[in-house]
N, C-alpha and C. Protein backbone atom coordinates (compact mmCIF):
# COMPACT_ATOMS: atom_id res chain seq x y z
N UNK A 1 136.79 3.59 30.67
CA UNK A 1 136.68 2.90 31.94
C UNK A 1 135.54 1.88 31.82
N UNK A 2 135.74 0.66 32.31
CA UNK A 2 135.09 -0.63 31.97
C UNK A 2 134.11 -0.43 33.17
N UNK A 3 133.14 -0.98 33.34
CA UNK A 3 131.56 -1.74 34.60
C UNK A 3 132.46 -1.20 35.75
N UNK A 4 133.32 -2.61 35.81
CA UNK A 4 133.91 -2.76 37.00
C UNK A 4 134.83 -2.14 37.20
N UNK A 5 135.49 -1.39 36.79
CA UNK A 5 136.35 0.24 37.04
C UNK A 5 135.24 1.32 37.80
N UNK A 6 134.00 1.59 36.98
CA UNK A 6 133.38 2.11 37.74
C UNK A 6 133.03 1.76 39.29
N UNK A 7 132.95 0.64 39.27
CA UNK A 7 131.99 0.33 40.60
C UNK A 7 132.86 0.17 41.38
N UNK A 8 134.37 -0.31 41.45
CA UNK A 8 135.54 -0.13 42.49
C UNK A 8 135.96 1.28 42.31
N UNK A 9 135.16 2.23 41.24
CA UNK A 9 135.83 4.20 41.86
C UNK A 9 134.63 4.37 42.95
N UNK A 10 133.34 4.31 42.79
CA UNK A 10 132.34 4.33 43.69
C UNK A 10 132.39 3.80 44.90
N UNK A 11 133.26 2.52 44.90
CA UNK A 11 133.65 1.72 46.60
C UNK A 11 134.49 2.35 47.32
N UNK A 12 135.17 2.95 46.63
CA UNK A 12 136.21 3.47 47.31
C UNK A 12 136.22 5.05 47.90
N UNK A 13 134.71 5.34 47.76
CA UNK A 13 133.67 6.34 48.46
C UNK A 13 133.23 5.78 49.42
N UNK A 14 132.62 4.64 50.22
CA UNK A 14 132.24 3.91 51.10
C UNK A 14 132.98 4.39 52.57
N UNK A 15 132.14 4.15 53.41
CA UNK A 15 132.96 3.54 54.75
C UNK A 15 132.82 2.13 54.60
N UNK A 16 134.01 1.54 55.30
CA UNK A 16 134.00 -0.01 55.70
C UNK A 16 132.87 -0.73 55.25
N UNK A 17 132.25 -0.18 55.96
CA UNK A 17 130.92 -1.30 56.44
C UNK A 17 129.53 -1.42 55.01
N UNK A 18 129.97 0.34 54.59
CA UNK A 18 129.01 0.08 53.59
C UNK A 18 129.51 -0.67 52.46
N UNK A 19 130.66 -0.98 52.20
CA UNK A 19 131.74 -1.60 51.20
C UNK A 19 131.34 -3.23 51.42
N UNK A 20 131.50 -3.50 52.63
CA UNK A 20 131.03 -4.88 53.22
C UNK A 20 129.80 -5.39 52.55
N UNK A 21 128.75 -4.43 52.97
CA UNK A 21 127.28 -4.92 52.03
C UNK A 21 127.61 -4.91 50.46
N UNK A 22 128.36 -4.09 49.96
CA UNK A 22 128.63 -4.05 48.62
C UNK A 22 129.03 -5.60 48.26
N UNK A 23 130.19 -6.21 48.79
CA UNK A 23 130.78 -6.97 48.48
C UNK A 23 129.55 -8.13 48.62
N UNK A 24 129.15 -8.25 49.67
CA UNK A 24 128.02 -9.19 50.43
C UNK A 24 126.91 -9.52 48.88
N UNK A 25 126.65 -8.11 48.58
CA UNK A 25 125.51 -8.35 47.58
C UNK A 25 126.13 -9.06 46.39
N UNK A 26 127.64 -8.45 46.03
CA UNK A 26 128.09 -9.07 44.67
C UNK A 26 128.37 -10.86 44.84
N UNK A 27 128.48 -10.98 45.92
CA UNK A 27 128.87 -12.52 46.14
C UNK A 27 127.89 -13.70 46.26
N UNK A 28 126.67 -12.78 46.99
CA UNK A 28 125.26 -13.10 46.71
C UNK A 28 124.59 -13.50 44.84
N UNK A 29 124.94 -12.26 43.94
CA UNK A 29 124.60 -12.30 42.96
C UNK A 29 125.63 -13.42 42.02
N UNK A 30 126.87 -13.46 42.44
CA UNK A 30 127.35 -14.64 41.84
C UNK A 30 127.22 -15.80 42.08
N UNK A 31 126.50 -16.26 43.51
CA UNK A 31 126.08 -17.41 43.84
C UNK A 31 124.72 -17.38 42.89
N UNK A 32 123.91 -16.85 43.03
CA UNK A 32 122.72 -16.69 41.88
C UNK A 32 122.70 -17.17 40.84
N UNK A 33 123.78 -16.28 39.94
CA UNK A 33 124.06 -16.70 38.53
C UNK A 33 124.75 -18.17 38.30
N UNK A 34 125.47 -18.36 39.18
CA UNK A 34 125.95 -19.41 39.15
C UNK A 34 125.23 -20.57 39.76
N UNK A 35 124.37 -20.40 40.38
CA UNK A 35 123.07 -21.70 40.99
C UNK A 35 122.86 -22.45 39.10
N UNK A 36 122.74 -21.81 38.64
CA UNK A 36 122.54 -22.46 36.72
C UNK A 36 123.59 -23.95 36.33
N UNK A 37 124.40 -23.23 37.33
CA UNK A 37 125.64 -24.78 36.97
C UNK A 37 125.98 -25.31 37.51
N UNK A 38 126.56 -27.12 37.08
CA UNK A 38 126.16 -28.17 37.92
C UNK A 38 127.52 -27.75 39.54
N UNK A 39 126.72 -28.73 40.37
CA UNK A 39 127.82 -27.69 41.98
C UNK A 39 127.96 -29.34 42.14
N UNK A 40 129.49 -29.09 42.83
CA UNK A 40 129.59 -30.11 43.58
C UNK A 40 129.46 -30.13 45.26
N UNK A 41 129.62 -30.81 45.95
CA UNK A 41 129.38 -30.89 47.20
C UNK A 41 130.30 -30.02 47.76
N UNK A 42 131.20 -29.78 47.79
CA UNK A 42 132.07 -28.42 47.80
C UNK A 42 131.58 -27.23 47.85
N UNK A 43 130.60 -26.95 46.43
CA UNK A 43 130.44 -25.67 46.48
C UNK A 43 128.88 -25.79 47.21
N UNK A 44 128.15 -27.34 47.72
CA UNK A 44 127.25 -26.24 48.48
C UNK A 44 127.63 -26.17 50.08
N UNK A 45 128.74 -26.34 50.40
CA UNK A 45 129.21 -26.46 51.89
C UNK A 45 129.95 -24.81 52.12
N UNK A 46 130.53 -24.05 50.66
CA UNK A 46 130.98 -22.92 50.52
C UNK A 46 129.98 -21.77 50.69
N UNK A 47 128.70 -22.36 50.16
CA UNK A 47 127.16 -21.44 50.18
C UNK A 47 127.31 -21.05 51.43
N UNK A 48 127.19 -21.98 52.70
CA UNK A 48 126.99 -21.83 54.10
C UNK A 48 127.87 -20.82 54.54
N UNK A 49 129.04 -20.41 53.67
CA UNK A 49 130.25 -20.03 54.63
C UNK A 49 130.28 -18.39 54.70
N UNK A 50 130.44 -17.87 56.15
CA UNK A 50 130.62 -16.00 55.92
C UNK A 50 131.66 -15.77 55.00
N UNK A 51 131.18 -14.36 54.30
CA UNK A 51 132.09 -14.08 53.44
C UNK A 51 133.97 -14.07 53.55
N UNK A 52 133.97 -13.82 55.03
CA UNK A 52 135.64 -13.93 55.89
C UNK A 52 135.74 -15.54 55.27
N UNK A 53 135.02 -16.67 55.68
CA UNK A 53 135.53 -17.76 56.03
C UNK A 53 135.77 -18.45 54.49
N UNK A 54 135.02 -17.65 53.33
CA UNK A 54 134.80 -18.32 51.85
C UNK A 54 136.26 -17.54 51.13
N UNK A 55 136.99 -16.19 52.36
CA UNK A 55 137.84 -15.88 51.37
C UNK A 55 138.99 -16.27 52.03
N UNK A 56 139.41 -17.11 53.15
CA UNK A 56 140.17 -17.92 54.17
C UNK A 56 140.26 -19.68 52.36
N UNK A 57 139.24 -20.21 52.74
CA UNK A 57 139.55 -21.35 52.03
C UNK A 57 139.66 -20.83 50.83
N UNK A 58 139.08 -19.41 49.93
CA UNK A 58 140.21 -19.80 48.51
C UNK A 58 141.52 -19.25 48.47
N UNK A 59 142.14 -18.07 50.05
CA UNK A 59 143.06 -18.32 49.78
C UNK A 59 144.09 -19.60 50.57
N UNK A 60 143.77 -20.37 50.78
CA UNK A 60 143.97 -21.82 50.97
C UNK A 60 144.06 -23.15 50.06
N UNK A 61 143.12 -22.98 49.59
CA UNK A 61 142.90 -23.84 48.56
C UNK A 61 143.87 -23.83 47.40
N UNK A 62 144.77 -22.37 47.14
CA UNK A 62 145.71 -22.36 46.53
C UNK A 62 147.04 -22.37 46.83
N UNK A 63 147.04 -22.75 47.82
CA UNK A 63 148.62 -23.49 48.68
C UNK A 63 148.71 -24.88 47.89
N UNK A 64 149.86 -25.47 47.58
CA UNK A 64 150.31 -26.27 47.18
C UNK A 64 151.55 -26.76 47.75
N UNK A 65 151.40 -28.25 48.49
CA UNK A 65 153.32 -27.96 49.22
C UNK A 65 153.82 -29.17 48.15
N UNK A 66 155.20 -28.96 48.17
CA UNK A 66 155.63 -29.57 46.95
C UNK A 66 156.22 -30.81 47.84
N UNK A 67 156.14 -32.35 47.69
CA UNK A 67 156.90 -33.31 48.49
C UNK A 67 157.63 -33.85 47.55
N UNK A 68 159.19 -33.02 47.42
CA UNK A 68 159.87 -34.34 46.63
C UNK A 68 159.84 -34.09 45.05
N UNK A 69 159.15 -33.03 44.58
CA UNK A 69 158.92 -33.07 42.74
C UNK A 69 157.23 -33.11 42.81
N UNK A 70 157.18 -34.22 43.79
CA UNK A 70 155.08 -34.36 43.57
C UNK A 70 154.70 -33.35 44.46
N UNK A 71 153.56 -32.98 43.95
CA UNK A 71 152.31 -32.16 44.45
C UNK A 71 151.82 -33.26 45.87
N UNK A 72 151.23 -32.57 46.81
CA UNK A 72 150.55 -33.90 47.61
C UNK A 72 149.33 -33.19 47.84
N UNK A 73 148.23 -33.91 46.64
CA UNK A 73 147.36 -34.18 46.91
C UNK A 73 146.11 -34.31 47.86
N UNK A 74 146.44 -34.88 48.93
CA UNK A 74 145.63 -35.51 49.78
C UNK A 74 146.42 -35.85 51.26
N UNK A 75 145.83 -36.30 52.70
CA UNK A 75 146.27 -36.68 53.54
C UNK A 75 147.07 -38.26 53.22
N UNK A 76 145.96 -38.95 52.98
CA UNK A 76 146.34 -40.04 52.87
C UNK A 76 147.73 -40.52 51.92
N UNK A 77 148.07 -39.75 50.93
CA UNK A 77 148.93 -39.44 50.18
C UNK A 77 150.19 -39.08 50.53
N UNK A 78 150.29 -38.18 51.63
CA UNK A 78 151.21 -37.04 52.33
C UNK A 78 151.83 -38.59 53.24
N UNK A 79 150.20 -39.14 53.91
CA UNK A 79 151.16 -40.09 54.93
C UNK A 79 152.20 -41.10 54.90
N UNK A 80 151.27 -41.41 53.53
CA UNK A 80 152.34 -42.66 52.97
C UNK A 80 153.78 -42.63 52.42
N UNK A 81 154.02 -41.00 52.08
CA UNK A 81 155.43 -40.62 51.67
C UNK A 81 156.23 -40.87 52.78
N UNK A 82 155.51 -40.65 53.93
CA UNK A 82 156.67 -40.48 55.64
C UNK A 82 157.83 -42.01 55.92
């Protein structure tokens, strides 16, 4: 059993809430480790965000609607297909 096998058998001892701080701290510590590499303006507008609202935009961010064969990109992109 690997790190992180352990530490999701131990979470899953938790109530809710203490699971919450769990998560809170690991997301904390990867913002940390990751402060080392270069950020774009993106990721420091993601810093600001509660943990609900940072896991809303990535699962968002991986929607893709297909227009036609193309990917669309962008608004401005989307409009000009209409």
């Amino acid at each position: 059993m690997n790190l992180a096998e352990i530490i999701y058998q131990h979470s899953l001892a938790l109530p809710d809430s203490a699971a919450r701080e769990v998560l809170d701290f690991i997301e904390f510590l990867e913002q940390r480790y990751a402060a080392n590499q270069e950020k774009s303006p993106d990721d420091e507008r993601l810093l600001s965000l509660t943990p609900e609202q940072r896991e809303a935009y990535a699962y968002l961010s991986k929607i893709r609607i297909d227009g036609g064969g193309k990917p669309i990109t962008d608004r401005e992109e989307a409009n000009a297909r209409r």
